[in-house]
PDB file of N, CA and C in Angstrom:
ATOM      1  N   UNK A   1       0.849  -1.184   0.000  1.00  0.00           N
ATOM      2  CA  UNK A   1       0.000   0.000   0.000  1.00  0.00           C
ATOM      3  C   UNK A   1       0.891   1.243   0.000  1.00  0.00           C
ATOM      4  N   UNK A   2       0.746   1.823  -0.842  1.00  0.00           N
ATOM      5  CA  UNK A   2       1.432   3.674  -1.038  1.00  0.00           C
ATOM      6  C   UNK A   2       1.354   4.627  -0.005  1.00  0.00           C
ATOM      7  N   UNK A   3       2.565   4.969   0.581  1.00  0.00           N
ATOM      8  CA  UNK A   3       2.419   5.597   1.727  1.00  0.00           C
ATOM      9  C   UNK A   3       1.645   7.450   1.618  1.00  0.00           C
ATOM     10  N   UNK A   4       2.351   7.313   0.271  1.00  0.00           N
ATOM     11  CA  UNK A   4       2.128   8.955  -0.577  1.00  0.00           C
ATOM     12  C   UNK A   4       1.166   8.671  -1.453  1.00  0.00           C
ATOM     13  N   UNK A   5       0.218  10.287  -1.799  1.00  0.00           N
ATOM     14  CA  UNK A   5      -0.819  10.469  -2.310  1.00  0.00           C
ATOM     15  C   UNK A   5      -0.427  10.387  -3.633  1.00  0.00           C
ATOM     16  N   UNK A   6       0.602  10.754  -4.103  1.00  0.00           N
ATOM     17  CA  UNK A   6       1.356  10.793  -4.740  1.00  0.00           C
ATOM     18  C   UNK A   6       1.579   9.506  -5.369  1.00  0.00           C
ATOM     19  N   UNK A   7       2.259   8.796  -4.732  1.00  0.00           N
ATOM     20  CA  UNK A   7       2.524   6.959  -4.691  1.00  0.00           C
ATOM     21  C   UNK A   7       1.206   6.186  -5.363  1.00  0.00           C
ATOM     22  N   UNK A   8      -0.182   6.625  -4.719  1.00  0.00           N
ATOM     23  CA  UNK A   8      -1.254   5.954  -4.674  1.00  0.00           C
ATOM     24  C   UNK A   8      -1.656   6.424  -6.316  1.00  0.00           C
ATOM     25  N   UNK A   9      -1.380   7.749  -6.450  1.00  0.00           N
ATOM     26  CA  UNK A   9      -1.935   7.906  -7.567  1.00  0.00           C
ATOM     27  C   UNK A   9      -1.699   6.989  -9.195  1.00  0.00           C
ATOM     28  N   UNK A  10       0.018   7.414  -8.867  1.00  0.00           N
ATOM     29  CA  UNK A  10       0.584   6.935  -9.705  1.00  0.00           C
ATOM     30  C   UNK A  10       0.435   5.099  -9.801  1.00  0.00           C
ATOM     31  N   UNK A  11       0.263   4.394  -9.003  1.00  0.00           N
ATOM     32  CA  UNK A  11      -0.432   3.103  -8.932  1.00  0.00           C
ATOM     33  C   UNK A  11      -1.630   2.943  -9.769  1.00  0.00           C
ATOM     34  N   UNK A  12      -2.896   3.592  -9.450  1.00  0.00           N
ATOM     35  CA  UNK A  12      -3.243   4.023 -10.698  1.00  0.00           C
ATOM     36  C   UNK A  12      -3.654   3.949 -11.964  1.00  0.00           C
ATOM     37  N   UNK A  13      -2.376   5.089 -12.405  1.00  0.00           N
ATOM     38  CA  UNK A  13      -2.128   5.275 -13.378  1.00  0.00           C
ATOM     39  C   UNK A  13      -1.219   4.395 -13.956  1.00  0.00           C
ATOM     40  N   UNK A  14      -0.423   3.657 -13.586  1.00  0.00           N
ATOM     41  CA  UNK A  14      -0.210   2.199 -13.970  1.00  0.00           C
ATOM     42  C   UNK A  14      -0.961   1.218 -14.332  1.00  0.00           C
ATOM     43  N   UNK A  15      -2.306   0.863 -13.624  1.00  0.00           N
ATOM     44  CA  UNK A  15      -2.729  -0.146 -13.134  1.00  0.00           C
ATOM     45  C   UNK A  15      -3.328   0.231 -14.690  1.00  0.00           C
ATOM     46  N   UNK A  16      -3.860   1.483 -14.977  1.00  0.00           N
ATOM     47  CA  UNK A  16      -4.810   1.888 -16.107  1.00  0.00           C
ATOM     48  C   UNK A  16      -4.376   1.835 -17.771  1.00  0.00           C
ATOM     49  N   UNK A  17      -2.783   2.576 -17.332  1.00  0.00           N
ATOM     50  CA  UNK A  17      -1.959   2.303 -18.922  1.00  0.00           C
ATOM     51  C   UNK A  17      -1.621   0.985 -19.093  1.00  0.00           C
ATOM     52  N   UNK A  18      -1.214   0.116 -18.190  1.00  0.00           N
ATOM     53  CA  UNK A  18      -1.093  -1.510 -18.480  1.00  0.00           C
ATOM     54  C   UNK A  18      -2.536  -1.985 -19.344  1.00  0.00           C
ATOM     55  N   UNK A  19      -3.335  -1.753 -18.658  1.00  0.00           N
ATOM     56  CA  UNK A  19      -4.490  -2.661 -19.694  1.00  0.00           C
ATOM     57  C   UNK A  19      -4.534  -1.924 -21.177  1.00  0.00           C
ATOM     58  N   UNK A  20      -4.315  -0.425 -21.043  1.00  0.00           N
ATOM     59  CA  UNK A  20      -4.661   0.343 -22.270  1.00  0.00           C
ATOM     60  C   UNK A  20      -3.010  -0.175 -23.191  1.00  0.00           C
ATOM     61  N   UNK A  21      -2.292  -0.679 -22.655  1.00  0.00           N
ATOM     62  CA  UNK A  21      -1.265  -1.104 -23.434  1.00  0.00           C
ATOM     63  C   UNK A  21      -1.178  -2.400 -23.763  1.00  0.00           C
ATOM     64  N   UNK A  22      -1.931  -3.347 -22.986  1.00  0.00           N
ATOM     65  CA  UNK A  22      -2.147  -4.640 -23.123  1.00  0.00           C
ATOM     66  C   UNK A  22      -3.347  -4.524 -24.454  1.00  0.00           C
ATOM     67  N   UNK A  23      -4.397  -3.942 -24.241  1.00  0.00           N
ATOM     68  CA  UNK A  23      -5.170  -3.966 -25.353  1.00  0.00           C
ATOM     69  C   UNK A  23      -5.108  -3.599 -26.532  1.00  0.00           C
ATOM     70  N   UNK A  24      -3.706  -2.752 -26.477  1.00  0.00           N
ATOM     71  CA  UNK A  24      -3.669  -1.831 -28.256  1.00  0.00           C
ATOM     72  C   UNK A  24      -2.187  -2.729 -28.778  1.00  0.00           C
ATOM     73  N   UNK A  25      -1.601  -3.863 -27.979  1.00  0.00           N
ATOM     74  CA  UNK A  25      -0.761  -4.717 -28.367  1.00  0.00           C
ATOM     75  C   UNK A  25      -1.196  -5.551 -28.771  1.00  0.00           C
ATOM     76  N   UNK A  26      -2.434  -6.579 -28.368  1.00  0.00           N
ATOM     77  CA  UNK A  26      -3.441  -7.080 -28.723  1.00  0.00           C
ATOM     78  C   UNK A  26      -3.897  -6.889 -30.155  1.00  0.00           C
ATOM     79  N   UNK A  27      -4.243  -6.155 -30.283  1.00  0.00           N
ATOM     80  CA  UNK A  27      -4.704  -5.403 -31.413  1.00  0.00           C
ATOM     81  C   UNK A  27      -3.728  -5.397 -32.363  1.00  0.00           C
ATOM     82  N   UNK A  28      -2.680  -5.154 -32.573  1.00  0.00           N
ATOM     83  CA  UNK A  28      -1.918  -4.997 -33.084  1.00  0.00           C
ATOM     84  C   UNK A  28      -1.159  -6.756 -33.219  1.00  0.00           C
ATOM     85  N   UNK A  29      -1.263  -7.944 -32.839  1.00  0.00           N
ATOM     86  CA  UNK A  29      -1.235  -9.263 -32.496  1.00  0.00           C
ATOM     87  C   UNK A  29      -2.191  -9.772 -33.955  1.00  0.00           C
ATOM     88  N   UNK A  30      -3.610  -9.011 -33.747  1.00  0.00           N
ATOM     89  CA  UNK A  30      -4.946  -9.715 -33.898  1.00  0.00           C
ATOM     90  C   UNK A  30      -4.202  -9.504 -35.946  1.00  0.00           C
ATOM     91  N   UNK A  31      -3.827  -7.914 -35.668  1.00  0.00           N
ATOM     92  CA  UNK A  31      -4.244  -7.702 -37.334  1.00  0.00           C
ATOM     93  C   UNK A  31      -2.738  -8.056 -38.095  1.00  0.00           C
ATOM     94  N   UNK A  32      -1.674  -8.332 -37.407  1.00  0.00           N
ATOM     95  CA  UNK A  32      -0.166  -9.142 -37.775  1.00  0.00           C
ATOM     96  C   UNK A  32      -0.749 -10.487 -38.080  1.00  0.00           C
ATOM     97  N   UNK A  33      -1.540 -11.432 -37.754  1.00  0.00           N
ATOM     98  CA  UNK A  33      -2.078 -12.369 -37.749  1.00  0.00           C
ATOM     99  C   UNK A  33      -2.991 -12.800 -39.066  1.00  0.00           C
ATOM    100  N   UNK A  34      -4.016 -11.786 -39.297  1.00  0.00           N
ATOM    101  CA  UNK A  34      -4.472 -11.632 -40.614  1.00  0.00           C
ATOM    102  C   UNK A  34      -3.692 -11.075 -41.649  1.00  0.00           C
ATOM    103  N   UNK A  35      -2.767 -10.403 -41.569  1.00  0.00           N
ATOM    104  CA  UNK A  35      -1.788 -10.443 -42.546  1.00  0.00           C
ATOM    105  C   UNK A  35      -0.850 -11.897 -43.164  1.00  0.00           C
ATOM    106  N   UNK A  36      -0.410 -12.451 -41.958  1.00  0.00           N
ATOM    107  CA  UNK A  36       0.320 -13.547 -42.006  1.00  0.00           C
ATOM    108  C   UNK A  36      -0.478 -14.526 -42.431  1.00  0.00           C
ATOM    109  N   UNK A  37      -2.068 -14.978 -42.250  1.00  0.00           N
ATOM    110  CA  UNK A  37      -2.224 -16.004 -42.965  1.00  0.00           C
ATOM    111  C   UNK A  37      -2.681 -15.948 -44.150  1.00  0.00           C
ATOM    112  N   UNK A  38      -2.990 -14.178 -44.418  1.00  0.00           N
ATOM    113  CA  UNK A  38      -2.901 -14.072 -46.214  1.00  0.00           C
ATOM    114  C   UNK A  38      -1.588 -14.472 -46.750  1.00  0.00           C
ATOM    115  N   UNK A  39      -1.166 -14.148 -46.019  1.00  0.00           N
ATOM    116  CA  UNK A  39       0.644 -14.367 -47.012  1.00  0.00           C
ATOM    117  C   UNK A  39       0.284 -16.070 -47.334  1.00  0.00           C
ATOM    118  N   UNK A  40       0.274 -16.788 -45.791  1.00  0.00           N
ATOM    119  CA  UNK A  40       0.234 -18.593 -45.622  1.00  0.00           C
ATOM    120  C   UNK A  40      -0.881 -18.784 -47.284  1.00  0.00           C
ATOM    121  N   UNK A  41      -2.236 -17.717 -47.200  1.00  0.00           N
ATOM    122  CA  UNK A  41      -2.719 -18.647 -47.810  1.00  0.00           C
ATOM    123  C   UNK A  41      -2.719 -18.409 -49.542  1.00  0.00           C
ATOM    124  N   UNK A  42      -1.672 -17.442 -49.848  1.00  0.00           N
ATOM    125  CA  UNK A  42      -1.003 -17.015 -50.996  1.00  0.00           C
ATOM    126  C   UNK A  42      -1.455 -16.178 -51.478  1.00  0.00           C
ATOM    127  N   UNK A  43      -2.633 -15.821 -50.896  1.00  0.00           N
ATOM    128  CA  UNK A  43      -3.482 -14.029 -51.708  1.00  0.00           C
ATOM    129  C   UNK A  43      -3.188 -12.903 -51.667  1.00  0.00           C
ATOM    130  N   UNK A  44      -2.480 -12.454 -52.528  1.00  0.00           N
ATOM    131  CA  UNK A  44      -1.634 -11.495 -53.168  1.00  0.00           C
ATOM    132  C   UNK A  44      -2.494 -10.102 -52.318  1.00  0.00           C
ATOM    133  N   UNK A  45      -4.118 -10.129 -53.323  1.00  0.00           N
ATOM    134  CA  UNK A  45      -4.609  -8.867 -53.041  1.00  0.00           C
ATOM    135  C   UNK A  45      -5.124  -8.620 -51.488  1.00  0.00           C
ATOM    136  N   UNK A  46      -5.440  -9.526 -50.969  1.00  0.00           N
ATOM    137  CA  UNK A  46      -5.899  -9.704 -49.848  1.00  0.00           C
ATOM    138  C   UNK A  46      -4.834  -9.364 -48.568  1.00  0.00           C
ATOM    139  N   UNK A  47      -3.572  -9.592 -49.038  1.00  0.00           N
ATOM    140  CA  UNK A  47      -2.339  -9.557 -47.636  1.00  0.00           C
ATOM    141  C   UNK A  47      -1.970  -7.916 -48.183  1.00  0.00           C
ATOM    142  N   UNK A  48      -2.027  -7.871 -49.076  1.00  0.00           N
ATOM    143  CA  UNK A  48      -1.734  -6.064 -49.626  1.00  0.00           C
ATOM    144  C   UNK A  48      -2.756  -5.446 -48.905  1.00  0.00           C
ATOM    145  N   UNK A  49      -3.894  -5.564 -48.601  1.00  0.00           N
ATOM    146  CA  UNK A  49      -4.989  -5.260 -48.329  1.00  0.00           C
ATOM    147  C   UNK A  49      -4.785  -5.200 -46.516  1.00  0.00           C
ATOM    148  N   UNK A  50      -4.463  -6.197 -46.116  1.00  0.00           N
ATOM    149  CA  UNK A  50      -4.356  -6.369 -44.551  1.00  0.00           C
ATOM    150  C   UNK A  50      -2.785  -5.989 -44.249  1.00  0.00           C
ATOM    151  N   UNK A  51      -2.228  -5.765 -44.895  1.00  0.00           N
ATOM    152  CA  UNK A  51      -0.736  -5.052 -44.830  1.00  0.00           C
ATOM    153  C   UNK A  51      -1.243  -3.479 -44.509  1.00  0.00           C
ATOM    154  N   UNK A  52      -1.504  -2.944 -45.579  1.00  0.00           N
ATOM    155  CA  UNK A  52      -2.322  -1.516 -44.878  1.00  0.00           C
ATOM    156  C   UNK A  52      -2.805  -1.190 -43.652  1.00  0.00           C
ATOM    157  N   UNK A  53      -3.633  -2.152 -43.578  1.00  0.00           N
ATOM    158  CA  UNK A  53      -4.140  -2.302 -42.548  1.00  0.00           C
ATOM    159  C   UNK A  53      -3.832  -2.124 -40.693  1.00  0.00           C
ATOM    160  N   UNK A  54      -2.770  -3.603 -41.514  1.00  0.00           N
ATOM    161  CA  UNK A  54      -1.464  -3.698 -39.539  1.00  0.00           C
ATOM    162  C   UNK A  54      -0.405  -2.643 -39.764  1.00  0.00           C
ATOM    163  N   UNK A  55       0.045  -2.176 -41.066  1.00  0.00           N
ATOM    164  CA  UNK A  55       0.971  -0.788 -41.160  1.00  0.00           C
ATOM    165  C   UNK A  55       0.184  -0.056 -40.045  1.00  0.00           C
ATOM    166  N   UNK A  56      -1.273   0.765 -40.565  1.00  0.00           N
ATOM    167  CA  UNK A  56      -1.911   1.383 -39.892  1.00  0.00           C
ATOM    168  C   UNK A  56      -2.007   1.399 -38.292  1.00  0.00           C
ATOM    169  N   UNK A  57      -2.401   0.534 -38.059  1.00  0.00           N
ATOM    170  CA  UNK A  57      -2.465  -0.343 -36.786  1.00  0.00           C
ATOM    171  C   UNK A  57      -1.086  -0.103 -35.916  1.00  0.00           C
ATOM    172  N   UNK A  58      -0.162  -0.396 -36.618  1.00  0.00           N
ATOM    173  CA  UNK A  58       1.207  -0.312 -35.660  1.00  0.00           C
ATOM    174  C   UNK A  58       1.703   1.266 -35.723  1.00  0.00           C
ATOM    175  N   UNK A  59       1.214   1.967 -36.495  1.00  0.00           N
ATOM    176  CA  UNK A  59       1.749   3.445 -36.774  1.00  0.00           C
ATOM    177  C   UNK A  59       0.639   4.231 -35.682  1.00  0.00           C
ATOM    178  N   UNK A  60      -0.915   3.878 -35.264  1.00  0.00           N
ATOM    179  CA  UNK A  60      -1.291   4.493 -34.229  1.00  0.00           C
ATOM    180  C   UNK A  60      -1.071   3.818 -32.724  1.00  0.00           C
ATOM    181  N   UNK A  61      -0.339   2.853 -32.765  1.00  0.00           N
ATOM    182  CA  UNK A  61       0.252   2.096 -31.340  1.00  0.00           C
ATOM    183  C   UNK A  61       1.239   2.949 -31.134  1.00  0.00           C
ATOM    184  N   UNK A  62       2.473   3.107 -32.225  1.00  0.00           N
ATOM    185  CA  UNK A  62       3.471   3.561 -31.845  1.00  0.00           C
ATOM    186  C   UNK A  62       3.351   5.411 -31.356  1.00  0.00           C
ATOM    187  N   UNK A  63       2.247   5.832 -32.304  1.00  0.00           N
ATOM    188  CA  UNK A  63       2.050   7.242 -31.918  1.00  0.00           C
ATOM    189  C   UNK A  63       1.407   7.648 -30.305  1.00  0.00           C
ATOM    190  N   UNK A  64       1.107   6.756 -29.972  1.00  0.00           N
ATOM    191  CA  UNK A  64       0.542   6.764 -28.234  1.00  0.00           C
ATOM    192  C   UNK A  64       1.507   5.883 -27.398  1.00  0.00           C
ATOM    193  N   UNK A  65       2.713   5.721 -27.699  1.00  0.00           N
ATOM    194  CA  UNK A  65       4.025   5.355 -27.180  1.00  0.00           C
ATOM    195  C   UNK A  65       3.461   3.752 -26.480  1.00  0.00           C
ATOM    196  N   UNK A  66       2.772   2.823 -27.240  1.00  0.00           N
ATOM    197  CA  UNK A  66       2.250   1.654 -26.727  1.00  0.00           C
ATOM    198  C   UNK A  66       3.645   0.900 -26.943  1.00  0.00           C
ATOM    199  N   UNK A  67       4.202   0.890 -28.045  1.00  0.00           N
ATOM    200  CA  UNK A  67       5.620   0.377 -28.410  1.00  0.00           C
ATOM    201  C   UNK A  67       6.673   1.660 -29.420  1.00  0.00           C
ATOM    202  N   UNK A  68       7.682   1.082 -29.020  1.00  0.00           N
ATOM    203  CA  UNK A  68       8.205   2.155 -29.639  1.00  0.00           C
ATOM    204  C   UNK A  68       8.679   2.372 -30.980  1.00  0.00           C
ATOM    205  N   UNK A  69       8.962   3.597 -31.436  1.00  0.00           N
ATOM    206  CA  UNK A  69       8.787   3.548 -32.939  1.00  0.00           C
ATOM    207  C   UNK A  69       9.605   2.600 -33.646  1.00  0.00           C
ATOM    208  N   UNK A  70      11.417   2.380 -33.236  1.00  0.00           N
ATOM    209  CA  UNK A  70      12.165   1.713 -33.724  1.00  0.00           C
ATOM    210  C   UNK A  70      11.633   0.458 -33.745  1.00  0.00           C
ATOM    211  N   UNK A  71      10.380  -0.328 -32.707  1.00  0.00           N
ATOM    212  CA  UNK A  71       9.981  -1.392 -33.269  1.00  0.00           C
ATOM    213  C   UNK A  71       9.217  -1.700 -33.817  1.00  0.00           C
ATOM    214  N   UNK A  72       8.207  -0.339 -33.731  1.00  0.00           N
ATOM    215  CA  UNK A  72       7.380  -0.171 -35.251  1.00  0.00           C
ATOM    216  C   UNK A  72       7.956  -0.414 -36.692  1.00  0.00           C
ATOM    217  N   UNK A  73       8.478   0.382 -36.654  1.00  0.00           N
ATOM    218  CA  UNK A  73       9.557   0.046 -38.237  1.00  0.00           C
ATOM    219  C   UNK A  73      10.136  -1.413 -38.414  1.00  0.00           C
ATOM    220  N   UNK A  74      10.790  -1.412 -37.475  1.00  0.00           N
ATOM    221  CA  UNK A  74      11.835  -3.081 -37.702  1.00  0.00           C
ATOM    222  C   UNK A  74      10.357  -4.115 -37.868  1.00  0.00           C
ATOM    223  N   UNK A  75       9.053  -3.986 -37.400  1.00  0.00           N
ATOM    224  CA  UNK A  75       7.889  -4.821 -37.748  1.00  0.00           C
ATOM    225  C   UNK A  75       7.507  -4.472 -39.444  1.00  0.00           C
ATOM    226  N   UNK A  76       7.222  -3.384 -39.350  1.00  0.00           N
ATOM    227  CA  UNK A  76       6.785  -3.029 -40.545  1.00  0.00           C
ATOM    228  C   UNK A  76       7.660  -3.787 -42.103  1.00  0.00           C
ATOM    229  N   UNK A  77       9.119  -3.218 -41.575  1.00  0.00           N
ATOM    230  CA  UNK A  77       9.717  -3.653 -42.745  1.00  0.00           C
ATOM    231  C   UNK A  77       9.696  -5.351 -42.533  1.00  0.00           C
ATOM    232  N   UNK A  78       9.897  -5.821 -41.557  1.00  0.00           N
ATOM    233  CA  UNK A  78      10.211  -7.753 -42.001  1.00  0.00           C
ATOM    234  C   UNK A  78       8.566  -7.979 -42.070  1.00  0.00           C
ATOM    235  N   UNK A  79       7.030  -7.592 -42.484  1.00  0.00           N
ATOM    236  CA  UNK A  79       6.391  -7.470 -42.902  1.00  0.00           C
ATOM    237  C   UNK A  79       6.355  -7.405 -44.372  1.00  0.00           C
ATOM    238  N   UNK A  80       6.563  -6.135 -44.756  1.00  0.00           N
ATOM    239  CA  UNK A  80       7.211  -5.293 -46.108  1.00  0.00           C
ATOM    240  C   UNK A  80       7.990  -6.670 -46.841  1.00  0.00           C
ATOM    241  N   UNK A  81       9.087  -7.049 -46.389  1.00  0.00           N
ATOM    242  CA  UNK A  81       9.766  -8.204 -46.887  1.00  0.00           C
ATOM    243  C   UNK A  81       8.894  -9.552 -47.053  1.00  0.00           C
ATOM    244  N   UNK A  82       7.867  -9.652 -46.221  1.00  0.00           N
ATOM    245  CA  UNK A  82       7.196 -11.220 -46.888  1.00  0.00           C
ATOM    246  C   UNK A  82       6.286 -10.940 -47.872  1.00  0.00           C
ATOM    247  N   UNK A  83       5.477  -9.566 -47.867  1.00  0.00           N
ATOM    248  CA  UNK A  83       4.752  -9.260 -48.664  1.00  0.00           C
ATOM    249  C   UNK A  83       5.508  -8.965 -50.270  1.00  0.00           C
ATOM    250  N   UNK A  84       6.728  -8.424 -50.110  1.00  0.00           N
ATOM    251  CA  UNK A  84       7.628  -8.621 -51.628  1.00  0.00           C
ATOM    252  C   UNK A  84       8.007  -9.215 -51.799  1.00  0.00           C
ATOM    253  N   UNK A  85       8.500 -10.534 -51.382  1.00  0.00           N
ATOM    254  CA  UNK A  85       8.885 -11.973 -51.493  1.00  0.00           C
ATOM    255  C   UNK A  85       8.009 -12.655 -52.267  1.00  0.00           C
ATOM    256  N   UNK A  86       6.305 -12.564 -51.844  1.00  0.00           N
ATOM    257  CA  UNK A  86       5.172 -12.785 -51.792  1.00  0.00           C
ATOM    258  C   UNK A  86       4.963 -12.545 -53.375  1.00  0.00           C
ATOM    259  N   UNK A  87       5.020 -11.240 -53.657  1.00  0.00           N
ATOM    260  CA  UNK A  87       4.986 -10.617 -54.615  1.00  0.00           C
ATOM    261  C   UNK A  87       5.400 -11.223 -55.873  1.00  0.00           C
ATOM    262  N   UNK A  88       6.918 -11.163 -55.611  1.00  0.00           N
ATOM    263  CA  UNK A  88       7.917 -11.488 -56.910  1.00  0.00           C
ATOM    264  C   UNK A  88       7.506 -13.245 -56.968  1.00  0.00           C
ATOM    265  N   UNK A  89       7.454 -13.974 -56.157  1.00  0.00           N
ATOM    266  CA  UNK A  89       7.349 -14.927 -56.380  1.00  0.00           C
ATOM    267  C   UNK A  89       6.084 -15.293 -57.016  1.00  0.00           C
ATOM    268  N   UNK A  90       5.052 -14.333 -57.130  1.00  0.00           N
ATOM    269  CA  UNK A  90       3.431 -14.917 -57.605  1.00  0.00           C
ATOM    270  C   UNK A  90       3.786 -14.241 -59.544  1.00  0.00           C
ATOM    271  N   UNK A  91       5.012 -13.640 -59.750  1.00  0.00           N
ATOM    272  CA  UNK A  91       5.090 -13.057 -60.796  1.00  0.00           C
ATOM    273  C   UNK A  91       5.813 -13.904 -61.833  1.00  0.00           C
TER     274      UNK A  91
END
């Protein structure tokens, strides 16, 4: 128990950004997932389609500091890479 009002608050405000960070990671889980089994299930337009999508998705996580940007990007691009792999190979 927090001896300071201070202490108590900030408990909190922990207790509150954990779930709000647990849920927009989640989220960001759910739509990496539908990307990946377009890729699995070889549909070109469809993983282009849900690529937008988790881009999107991870670019408003990272803008509310849920994760941080450098691992926004490093997701995005080894993303980026199965989807052009994806690509050249359906060509």
């Amino acid at each position: 128990m927090p001896n300071l009002q201070s202490a108590a608050k900030r408990a909190r405000q922990n207790v509150r950004d954990r779930v709000r960070n647990r849920a927009r990671k989640s989220a960001v889980k759910t739509e990496t997932r539908k990307f990946l089994d377009a890729v699995g299930r070889g549909d070109l337009e469809s993983a282009k389609k849900e690529f937008v999508e988790v881009t999107k998705k991870l670019d408003q996580v990272a803008a509310k500091g849920s994760l941080h940007k450098n691992t926004v990007a490093r997701r995005k691009s080894r993303l980026a890479k199965r989807l052009n792999a994806m690509a050249t190979k359906s060509k």
